[in-house]
C-alpha atoms as a PDB file:
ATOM      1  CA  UNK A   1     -98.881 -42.479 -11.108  1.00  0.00           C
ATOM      2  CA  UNK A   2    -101.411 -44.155 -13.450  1.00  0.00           C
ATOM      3  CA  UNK A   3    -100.709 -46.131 -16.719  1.00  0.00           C
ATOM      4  CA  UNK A   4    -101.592 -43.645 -18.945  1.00  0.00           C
ATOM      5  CA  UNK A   5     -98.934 -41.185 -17.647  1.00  0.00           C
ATOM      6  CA  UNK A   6     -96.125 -44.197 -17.008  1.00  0.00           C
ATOM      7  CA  UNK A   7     -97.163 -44.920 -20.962  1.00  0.00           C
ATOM      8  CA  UNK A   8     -96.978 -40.938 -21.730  1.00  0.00           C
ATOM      9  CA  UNK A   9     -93.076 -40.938 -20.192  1.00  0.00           C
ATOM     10  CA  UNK A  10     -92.267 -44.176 -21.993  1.00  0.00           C
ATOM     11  CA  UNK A  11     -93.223 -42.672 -25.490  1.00  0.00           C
ATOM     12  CA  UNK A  12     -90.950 -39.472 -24.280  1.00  0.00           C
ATOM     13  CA  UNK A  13     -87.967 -41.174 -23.494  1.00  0.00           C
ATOM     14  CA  UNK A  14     -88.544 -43.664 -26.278  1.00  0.00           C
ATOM     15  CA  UNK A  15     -88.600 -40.450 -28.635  1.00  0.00           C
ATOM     16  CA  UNK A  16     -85.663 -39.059 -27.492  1.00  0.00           C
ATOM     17  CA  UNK A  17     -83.500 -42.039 -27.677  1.00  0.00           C
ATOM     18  CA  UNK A  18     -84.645 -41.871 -30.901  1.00  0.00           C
ATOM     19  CA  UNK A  19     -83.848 -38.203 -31.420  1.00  0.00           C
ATOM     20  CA  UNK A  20     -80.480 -38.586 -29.738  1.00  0.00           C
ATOM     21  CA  UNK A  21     -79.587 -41.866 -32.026  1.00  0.00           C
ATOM     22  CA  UNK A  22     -80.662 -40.124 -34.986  1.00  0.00           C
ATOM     23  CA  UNK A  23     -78.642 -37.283 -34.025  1.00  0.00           C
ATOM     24  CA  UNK A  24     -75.758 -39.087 -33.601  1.00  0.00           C
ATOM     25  CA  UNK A  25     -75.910 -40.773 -36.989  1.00  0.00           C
ATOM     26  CA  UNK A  26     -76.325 -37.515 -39.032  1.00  0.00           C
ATOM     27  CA  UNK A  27     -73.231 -36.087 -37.262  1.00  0.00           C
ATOM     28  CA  UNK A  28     -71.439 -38.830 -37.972  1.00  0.00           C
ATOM     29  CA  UNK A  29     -72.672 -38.807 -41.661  1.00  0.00           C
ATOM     30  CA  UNK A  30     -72.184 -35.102 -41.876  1.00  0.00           C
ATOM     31  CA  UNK A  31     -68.231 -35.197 -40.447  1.00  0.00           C
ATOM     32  CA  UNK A  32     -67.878 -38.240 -43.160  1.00  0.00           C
ATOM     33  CA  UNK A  33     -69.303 -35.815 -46.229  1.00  0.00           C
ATOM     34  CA  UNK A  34     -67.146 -33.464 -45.310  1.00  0.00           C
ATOM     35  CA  UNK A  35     -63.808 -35.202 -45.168  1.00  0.00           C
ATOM     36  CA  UNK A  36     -64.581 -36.919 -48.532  1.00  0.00           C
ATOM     37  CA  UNK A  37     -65.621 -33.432 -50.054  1.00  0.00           C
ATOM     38  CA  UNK A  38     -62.024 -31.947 -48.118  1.00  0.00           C
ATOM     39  CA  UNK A  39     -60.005 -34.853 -49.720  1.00  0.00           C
ATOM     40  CA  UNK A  40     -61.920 -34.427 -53.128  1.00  0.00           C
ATOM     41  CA  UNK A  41     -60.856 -30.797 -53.567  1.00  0.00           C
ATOM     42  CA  UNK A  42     -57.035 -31.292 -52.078  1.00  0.00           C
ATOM     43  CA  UNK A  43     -56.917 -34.095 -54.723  1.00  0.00           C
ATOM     44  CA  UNK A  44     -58.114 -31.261 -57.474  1.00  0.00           C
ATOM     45  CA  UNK A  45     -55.724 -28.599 -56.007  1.00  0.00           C
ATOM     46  CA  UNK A  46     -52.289 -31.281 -56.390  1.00  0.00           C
ATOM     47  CA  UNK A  47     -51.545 -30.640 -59.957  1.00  0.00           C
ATOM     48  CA  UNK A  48     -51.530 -26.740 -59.495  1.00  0.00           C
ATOM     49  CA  UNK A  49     -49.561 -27.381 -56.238  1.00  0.00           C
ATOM     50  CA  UNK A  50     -46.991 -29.120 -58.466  1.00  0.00           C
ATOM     51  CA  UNK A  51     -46.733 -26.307 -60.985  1.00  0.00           C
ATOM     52  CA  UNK A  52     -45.957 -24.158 -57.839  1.00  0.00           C
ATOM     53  CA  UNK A  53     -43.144 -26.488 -56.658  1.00  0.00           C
ATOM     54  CA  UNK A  54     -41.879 -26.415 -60.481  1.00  0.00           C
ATOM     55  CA  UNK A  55     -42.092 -22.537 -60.631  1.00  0.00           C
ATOM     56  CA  UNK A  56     -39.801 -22.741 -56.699  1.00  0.00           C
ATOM     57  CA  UNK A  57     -37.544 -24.771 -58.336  1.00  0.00           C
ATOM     58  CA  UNK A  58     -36.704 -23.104 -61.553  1.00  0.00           C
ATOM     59  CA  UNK A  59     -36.877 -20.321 -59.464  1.00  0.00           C
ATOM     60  CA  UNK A  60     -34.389 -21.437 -57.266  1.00  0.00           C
ATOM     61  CA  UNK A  61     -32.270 -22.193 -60.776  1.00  0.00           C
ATOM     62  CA  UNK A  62     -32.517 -18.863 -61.655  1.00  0.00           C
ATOM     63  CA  UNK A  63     -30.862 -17.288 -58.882  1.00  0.00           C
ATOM     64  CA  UNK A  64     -28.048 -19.468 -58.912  1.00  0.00           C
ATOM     65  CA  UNK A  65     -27.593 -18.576 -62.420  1.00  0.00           C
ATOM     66  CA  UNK A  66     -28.172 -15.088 -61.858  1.00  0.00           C
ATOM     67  CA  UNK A  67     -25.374 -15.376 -59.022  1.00  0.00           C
ATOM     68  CA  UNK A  68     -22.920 -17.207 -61.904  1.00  0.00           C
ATOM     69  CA  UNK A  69     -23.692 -14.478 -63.802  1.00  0.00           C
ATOM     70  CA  UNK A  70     -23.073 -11.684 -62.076  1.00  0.00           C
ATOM     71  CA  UNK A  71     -19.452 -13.737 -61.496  1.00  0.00           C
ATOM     72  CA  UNK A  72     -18.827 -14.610 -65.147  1.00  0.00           C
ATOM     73  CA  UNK A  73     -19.188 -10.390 -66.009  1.00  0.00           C
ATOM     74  CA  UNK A  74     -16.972  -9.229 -62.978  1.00  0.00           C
ATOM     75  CA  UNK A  75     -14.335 -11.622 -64.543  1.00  0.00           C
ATOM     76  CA  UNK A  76     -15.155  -9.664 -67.886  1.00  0.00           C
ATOM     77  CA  UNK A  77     -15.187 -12.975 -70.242  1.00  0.00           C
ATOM     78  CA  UNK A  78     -17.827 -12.304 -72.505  1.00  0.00           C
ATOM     79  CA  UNK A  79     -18.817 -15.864 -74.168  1.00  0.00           C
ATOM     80  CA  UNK A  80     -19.727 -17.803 -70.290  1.00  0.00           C
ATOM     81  CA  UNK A  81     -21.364 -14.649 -69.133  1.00  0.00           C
ATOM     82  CA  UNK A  82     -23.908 -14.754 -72.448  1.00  0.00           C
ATOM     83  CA  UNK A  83     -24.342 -18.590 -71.583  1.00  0.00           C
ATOM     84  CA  UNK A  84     -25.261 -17.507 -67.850  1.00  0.00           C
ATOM     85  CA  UNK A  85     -27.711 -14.690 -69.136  1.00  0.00           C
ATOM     86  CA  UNK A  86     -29.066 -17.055 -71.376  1.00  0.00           C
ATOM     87  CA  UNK A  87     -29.435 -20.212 -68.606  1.00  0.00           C
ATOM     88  CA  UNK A  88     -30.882 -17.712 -66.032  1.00  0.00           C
ATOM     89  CA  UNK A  89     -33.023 -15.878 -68.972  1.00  0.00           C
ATOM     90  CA  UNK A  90     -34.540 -19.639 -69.482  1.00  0.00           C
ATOM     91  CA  UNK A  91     -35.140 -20.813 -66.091  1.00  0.00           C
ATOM     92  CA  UNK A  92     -36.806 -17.442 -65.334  1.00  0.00           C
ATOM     93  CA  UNK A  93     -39.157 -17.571 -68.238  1.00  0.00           C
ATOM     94  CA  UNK A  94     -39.924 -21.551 -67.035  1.00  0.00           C
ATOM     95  CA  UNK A  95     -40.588 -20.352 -63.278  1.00  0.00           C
ATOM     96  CA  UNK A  96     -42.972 -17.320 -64.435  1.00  0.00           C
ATOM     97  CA  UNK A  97     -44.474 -19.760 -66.929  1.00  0.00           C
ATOM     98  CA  UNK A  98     -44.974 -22.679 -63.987  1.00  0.00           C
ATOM     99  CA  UNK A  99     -46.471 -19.987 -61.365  1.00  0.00           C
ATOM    100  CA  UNK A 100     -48.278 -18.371 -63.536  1.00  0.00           C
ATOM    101  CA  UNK A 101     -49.800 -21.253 -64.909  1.00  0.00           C
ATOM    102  CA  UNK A 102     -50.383 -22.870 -61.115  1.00  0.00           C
ATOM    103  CA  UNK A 103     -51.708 -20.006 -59.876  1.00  0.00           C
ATOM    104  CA  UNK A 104     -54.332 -19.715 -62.609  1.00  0.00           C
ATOM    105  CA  UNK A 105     -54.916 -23.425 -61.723  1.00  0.00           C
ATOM    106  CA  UNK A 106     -55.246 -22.579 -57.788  1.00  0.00           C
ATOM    107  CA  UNK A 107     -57.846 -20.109 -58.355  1.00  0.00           C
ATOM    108  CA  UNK A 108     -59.884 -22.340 -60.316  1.00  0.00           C
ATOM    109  CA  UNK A 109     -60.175 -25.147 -57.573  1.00  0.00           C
ATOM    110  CA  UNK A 110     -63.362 -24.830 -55.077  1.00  0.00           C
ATOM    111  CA  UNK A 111     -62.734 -23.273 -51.395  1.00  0.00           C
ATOM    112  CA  UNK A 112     -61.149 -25.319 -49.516  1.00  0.00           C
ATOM    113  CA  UNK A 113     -64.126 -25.646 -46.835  1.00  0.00           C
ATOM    114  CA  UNK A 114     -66.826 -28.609 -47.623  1.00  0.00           C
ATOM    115  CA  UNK A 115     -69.457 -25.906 -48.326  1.00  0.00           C
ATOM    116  CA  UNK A 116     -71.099 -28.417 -50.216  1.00  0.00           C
ATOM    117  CA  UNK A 117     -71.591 -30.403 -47.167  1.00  0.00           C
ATOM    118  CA  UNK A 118     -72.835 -27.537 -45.141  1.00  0.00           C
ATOM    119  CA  UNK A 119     -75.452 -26.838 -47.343  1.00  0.00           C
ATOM    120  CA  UNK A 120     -76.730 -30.262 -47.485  1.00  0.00           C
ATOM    121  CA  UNK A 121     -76.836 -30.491 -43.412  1.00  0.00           C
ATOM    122  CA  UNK A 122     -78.956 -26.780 -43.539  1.00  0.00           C
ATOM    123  CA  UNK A 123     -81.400 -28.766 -46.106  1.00  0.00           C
ATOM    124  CA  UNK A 124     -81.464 -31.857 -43.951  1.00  0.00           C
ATOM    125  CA  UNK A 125     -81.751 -30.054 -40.431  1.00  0.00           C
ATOM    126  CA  UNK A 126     -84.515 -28.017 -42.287  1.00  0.00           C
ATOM    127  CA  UNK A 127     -86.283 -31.035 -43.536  1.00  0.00           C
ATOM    128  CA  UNK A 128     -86.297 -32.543 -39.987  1.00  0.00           C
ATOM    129  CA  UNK A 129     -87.304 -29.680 -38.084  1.00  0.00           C
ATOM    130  CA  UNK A 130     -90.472 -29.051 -40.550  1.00  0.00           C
ATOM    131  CA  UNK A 131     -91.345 -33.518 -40.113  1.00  0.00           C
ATOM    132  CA  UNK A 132     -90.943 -32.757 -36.072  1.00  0.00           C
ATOM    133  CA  UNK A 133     -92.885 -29.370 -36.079  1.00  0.00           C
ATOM    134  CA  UNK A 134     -96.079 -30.800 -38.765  1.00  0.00           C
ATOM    135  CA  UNK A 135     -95.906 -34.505 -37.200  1.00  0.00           C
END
């Protein structure tokens, strides 16, 4: 084999080590964009996530004051079974308030896929290919 062809392979394998260690480093950037742009948009979704758990809970209250209801007017006493109307009339209102207001919330907040991310690794692949195919 003469030098010219020994110097031919070198530059070959020298350009794919370089391909494969660039490779490697966008990947690893790439899967590093993406988990910051995941954790940004679960940090955005926590307060309507919160309202949710509120709107469970009062939810939750409701029931049980729909259940001491529904006691306090089999026993036929009038003033504890307007109290329970009233407590289960007010926790109702707060978990329909709470959802409402967390699901409104919820649909505001970005997909929760980094598409952000992907569109920046299409631009960058792109990029790349067009240096490798013109160069």
């Amino acid at each position: 084999m003469s030098e010219t062809q020994q110097e031919a392979q070198a530059g070959v394998a020298d350009a794919l080590r370089d391909l494969s260690d660039n490779s490697r480093a966008l990947v690893r950037h790439e899967v590093a964009a993406a988990q910051k742009e995941m954790l940004d948009k679960g940090k955005q979704a926590l307060p309507a996530v919160g309202l949710l758990a509120a709107a469970t809970f009062f939810g939750v209250l409701s029931a049980a004051a729909s259940f001491r209801l529904s006691i306090r007017l089999l026993e036929k006493s009038l003033p504890p079974a307007a109290a329970a109307l009233v407590a289960a009339a007010g926790y109702g209102i707060a978990a329909g308030a709470a959802g409402a207001v967390g699901i409104q919330r919820l649909r505001k907040v970005q997909p929760f896929y980094p598409a952000a991310t992907a569109r920046e690794t299409v631009k960058t692949v792109a990029d790349t290919t067009a240096r490798a195919a013109s160069g």
